[in-house]
N, C-alpha and C. Protein backbone atom coordinates (compact mmCIF):
# COMPACT_ATOMS: atom_id res chain seq x y z
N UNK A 1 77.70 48.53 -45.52
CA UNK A 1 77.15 47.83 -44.39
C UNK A 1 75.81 47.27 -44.78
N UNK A 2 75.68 45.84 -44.97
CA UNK A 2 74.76 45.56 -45.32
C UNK A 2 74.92 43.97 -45.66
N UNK A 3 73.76 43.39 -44.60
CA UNK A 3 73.73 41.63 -45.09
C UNK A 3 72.80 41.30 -46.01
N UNK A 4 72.71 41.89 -47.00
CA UNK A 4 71.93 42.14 -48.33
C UNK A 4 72.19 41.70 -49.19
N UNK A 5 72.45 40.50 -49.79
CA UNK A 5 73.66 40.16 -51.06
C UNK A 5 73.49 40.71 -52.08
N UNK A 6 72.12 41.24 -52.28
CA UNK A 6 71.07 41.64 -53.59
C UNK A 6 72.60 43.52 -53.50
N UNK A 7 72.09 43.91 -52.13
CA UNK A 7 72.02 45.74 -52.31
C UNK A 7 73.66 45.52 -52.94
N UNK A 8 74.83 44.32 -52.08
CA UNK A 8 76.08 44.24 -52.02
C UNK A 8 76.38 43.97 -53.85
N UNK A 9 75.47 43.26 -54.57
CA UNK A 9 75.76 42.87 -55.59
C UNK A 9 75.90 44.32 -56.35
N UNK A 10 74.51 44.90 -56.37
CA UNK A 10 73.91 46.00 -56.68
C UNK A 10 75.16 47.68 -56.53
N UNK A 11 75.31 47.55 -55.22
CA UNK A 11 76.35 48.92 -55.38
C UNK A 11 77.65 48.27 -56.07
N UNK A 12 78.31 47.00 -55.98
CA UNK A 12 79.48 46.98 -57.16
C UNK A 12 78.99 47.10 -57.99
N UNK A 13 78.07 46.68 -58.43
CA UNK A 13 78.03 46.65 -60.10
C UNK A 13 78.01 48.14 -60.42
N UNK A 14 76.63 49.33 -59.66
CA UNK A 14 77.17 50.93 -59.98
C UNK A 14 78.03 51.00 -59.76
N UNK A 15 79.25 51.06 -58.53
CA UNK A 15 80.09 52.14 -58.08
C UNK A 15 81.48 51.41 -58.32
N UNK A 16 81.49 50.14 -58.40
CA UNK A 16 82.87 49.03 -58.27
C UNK A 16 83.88 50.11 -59.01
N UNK A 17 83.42 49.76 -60.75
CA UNK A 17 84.95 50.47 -61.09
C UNK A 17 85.04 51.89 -61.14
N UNK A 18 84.26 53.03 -60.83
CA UNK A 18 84.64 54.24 -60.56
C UNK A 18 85.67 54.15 -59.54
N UNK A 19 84.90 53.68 -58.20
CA UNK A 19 85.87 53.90 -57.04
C UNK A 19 87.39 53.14 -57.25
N UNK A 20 87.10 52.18 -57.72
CA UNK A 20 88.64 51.30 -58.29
C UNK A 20 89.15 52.38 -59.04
N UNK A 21 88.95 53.31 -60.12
CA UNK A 21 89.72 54.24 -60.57
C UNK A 21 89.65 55.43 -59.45
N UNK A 22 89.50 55.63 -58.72
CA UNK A 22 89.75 56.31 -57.47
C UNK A 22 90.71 55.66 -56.30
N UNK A 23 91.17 54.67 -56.55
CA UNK A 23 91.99 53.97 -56.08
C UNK A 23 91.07 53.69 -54.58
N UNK A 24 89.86 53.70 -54.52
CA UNK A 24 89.13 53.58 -53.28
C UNK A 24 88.67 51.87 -53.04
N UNK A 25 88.40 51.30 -52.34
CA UNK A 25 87.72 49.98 -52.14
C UNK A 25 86.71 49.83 -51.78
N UNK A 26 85.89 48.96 -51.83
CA UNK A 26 84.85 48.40 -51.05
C UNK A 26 84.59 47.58 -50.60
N UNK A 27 84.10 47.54 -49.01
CA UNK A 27 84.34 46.77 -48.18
C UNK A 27 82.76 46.12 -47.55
N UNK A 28 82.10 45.27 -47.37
CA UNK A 28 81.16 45.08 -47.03
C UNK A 28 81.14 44.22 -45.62
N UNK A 29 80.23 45.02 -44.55
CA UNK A 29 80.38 44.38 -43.08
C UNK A 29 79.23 44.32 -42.68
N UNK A 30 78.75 43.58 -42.24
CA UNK A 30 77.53 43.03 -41.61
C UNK A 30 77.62 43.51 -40.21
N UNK A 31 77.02 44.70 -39.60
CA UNK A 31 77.07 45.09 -38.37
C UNK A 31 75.53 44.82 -38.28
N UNK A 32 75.52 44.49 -36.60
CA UNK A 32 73.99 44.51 -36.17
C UNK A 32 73.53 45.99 -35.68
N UNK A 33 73.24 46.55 -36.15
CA UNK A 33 72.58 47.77 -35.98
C UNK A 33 71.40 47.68 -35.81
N UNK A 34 70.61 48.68 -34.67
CA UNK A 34 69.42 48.33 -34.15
C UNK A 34 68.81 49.70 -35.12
N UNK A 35 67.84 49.73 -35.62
CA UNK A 35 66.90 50.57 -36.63
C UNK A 35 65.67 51.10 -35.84
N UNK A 36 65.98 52.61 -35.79
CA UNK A 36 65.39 53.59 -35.42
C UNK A 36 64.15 53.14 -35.90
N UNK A 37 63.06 53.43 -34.95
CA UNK A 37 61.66 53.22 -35.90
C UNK A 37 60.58 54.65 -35.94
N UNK A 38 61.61 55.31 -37.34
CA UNK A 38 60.85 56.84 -37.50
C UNK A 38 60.99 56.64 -38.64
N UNK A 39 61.10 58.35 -39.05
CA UNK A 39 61.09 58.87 -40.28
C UNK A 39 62.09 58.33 -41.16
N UNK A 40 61.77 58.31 -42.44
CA UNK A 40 63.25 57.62 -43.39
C UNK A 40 64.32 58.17 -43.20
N UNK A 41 64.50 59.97 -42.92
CA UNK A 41 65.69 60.73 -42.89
C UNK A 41 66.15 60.70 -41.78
N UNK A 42 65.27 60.39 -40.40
CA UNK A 42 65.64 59.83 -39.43
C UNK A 42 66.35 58.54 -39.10
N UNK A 43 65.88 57.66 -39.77
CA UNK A 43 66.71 56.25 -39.92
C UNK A 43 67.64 55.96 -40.19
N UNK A 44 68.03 56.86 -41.23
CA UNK A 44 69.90 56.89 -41.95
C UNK A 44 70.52 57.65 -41.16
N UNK A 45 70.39 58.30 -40.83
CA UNK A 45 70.89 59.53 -40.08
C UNK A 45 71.57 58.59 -38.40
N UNK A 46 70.49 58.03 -38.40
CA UNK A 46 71.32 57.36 -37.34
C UNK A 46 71.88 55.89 -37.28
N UNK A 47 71.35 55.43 -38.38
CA UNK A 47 72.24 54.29 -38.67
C UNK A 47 73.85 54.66 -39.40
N UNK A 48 73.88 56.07 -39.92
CA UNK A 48 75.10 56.52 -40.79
C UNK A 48 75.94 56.87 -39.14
N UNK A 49 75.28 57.27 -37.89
CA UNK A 49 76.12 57.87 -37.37
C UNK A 49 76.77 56.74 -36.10
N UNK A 50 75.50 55.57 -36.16
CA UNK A 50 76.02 54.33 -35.26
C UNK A 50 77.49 53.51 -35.82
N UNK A 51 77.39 53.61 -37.58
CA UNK A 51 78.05 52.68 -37.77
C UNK A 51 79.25 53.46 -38.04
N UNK A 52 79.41 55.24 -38.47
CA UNK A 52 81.04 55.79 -38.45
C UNK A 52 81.08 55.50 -37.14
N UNK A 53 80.57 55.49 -35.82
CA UNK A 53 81.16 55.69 -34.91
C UNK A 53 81.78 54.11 -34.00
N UNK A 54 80.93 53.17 -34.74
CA UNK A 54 81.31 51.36 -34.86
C UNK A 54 82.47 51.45 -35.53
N UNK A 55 83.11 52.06 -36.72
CA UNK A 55 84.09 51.55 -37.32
C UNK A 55 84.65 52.69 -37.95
N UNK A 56 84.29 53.69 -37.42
CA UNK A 56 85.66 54.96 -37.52
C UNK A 56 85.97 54.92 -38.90
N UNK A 57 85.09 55.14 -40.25
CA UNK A 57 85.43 55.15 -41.65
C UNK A 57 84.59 56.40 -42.79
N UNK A 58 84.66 56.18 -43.61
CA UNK A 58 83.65 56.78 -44.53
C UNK A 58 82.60 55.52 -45.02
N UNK A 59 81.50 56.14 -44.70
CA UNK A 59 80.45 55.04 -45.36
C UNK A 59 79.28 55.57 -46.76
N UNK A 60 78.80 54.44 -47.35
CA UNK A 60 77.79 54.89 -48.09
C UNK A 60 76.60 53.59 -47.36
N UNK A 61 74.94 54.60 -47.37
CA UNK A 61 74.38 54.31 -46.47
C UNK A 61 72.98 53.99 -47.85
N UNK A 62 72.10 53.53 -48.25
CA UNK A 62 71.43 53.25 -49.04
C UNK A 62 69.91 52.81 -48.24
N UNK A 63 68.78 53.17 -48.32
CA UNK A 63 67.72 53.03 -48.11
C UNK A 63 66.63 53.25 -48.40
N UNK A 64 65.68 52.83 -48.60
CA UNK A 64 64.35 53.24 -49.43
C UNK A 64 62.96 52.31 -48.70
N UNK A 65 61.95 53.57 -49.20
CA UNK A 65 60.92 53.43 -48.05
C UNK A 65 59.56 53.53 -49.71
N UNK A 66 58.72 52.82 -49.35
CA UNK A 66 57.16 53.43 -50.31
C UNK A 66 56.62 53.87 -49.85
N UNK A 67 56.26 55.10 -49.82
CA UNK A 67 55.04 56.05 -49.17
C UNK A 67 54.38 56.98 -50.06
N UNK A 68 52.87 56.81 -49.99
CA UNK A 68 51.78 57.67 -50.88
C UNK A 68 51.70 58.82 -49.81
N UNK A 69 52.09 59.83 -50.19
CA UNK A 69 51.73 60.80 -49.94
C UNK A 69 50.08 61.18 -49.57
N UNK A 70 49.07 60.52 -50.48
CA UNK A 70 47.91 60.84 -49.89
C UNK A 70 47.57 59.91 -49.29
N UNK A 71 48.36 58.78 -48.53
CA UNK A 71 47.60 57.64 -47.83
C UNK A 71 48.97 57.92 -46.37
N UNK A 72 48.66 59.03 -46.09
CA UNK A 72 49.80 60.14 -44.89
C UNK A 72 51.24 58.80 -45.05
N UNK A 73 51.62 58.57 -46.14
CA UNK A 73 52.71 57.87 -46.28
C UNK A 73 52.73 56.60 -45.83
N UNK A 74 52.04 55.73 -45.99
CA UNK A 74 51.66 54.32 -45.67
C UNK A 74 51.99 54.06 -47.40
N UNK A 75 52.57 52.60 -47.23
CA UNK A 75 53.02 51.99 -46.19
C UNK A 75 54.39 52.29 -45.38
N UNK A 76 55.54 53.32 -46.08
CA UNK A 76 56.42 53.61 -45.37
C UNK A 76 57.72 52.85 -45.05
N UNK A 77 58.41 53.29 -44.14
CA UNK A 77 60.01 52.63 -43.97
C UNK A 77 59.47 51.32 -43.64
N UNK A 78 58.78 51.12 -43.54
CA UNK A 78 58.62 49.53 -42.19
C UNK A 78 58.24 48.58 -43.49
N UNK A 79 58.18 48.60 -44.56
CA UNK A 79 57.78 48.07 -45.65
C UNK A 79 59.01 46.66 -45.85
């Protein structure tokens, strides 16, 4: 899930032919999902649970945030 062409390019190129030898596919859908505005583990957590429950599947959920620890995690998810 993701209108990202970069992340979409990015996970085939890791995961394409493992999961093809897993006889698994990948499917890429552009859902509008509205984004929690918290914590990073908070954010997936509920974007992983909006979109099994949008499309009733197994998903892989990918996200990343920059945060300095001594600057209380600025700049963070919102980056």
């Amino acid at each position: 899930m993701s209108s990202n062409s970069g992340k979409r390019e990015e996970i085939s190129r890791l995961l394409g032919g493992f999961l093809q030898s897993l006889g698994v596919g990948l499917e890429f859908i552009d859902l509008d999902i509205p984004e929690l505005q918290a914590s990073g583990e908070d954010i997936i957590r509920d974007k992983v649970l909006l979109c099994a429950q949008k499309l009733n599947s197994i998903l892989i959920c990918e996200d990343s945030a920059l945060c300095f620890h001594a600057w209380n995690d600025f700049p963070g998810v919102y980056m």
